[in-house]
Protein backbone atom coordinates (compact mmCIF):
# COMPACT_ATOMS: atom_id res chain seq x y z
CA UNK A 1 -2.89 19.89 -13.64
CA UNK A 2 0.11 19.14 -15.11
CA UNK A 3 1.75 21.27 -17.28
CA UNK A 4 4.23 20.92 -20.81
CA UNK A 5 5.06 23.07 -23.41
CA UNK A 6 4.86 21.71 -27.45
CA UNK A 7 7.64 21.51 -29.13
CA UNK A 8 7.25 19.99 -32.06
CA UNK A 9 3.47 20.79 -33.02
CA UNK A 10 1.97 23.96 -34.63
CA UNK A 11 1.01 25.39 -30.73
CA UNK A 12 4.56 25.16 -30.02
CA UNK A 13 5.75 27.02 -27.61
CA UNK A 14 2.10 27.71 -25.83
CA UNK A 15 1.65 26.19 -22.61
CA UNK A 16 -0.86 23.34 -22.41
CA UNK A 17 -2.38 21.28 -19.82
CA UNK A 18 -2.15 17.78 -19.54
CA UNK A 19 -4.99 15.80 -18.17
CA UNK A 20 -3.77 12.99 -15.71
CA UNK A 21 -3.96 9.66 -16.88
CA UNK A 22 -1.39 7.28 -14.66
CA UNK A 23 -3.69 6.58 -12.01
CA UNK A 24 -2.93 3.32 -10.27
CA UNK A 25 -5.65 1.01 -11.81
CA UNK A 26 -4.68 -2.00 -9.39
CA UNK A 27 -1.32 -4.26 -7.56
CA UNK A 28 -1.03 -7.29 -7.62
CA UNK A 29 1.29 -8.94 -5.06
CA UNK A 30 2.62 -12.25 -5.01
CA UNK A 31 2.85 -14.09 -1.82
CA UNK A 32 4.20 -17.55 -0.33
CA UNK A 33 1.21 -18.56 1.33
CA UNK A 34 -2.51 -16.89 0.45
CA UNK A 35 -4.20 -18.33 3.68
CA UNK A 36 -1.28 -16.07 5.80
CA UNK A 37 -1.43 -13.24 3.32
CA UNK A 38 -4.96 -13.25 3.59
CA UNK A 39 -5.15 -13.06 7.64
CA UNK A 40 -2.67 -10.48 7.77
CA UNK A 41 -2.95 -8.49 4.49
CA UNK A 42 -6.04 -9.05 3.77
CA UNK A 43 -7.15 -8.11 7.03
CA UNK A 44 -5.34 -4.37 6.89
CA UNK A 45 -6.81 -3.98 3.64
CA UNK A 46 -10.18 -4.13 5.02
CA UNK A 47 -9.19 -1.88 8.02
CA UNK A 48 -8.79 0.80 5.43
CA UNK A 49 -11.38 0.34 3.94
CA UNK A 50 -11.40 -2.32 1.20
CA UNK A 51 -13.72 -4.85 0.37
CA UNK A 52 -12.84 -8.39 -0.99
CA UNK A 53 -14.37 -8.37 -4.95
CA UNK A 54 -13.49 -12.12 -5.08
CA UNK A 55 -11.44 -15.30 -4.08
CA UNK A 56 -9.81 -18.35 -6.33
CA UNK A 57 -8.03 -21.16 -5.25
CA UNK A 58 -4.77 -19.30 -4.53
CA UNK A 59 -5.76 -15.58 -4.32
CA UNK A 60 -8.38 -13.39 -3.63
CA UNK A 61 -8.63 -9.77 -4.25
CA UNK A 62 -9.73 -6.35 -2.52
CA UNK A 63 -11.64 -3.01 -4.31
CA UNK A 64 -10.56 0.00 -2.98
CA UNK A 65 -12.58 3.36 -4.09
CA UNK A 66 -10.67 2.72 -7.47
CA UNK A 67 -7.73 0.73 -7.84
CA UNK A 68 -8.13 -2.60 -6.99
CA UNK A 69 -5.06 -4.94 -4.56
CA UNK A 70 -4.71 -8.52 -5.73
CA UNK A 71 -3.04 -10.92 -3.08
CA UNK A 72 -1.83 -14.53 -5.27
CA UNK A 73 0.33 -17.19 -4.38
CA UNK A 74 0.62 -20.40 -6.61
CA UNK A 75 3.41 -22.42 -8.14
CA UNK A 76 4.59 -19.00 -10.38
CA UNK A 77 5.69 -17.52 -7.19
CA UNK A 78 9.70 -18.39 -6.20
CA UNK A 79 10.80 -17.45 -3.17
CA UNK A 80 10.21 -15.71 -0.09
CA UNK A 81 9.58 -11.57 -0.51
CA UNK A 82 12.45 -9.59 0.33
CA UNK A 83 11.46 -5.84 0.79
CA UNK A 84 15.75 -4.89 0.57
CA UNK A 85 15.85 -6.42 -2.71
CA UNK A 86 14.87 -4.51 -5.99
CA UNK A 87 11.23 -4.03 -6.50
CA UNK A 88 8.46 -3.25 -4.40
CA UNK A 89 9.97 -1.79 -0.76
CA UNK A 90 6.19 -0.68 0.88
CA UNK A 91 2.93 -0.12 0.39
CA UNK A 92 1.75 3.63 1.81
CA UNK A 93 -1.92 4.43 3.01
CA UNK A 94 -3.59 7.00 3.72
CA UNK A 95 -4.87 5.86 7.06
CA UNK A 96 -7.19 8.52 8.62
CA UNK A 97 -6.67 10.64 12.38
CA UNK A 98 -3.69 10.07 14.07
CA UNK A 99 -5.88 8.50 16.54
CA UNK A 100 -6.98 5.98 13.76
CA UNK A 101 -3.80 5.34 12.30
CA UNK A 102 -2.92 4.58 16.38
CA UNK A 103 -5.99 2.25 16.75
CA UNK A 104 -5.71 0.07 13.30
CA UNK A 105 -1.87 -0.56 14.50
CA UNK A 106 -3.06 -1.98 17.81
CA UNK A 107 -5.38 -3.84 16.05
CA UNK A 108 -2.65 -4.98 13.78
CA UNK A 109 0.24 -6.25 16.18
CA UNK A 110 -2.80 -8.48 17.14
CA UNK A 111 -2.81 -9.70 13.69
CA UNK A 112 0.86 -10.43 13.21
CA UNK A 113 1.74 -7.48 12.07
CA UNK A 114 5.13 -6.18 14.13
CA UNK A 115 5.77 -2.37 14.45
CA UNK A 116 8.71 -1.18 12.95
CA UNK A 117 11.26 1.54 14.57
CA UNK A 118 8.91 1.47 17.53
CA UNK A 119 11.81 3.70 19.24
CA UNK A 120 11.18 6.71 16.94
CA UNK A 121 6.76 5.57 16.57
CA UNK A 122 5.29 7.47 15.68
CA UNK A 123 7.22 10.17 13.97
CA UNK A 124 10.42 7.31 12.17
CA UNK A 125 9.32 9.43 9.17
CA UNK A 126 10.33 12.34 10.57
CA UNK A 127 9.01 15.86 12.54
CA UNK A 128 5.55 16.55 11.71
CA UNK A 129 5.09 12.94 9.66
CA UNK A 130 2.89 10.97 11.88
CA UNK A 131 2.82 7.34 11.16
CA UNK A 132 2.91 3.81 11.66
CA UNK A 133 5.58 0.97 9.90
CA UNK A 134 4.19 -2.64 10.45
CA UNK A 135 6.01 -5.62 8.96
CA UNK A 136 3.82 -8.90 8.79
CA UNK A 137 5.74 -12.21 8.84
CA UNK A 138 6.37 -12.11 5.48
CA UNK A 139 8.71 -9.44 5.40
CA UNK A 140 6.05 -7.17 3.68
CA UNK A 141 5.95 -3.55 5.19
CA UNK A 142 2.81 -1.13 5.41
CA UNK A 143 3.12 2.71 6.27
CA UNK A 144 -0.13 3.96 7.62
CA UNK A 145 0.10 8.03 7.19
CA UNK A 146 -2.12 10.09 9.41
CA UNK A 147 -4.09 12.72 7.66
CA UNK A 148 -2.43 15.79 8.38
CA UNK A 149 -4.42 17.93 11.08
């Protein structure tokens, strides 16, 4: 639990503990085109274990155990995404066994997805950091992160 000492109160200068309350309650990510974001995006989103909670004309979105990922395009989005820009670089997952993480990108680059810094795959995160970088079409990026063992 997160801790802070009180200034400014009468307990000040007693330790107290703060309960969490900044989960992530859902993302929503704009895209060109739904119908590609859906194939690819979509599709790794249900790898790990999301379930679509519900479509409309341009988006659709996917429940996770909590937090909830929203997928929209429409005439609000400008632009392409550009991951080197400010904003949003990558989305991280928690992925599973190495031997998962290694299955669901196989799966992927059959899906459009691309593997990043395949030269340095499966450790590009460094020693002991076992996962996967895809990049769909879109220029989005996913990290898949093995469980450690």
């Amino acid at each position: 639990m997160p801790r802070f000492r009180c200034h400014s109160c009468p307990f000040r200068g007693l330790e107290l503990i703060r309960t969490p309350s900044g989960r992530l309650h859902h993302l929503e990510i704009w895209v060109p085109d739904y119908v590609a974001a859906k194939a690819s995006l979509g599709w790794l989103f249900e790898e790990l274990g999301y379930r679509v909670a519900g479509e409309w004309d341009h988006g659709g979105s996917w429940q996770g155990a909590g937090e909830y990922l929203v997928l929209e395009a429409g005439p609000d989005v400008a632009g392409p995404h550009t991951r080197r820009n400010a904003g949003l670089n990558h989305l991280a997952f928690q992925a599973g066994t190495p031997s998962n993480v290694e299955a669901i990108t196989a799966a992927a680059l059959d899906h459009g997805w691309m593997l990043m810094f395949g030269d340095k795959h499966p450790f590009a995160g460094g020693p002991g950091h076992h996962a996967a970088y895809l990049e769909n079409a879109d220029g989005f990026e996913v990290e898949l992160v093995a469980d450690v063992e």
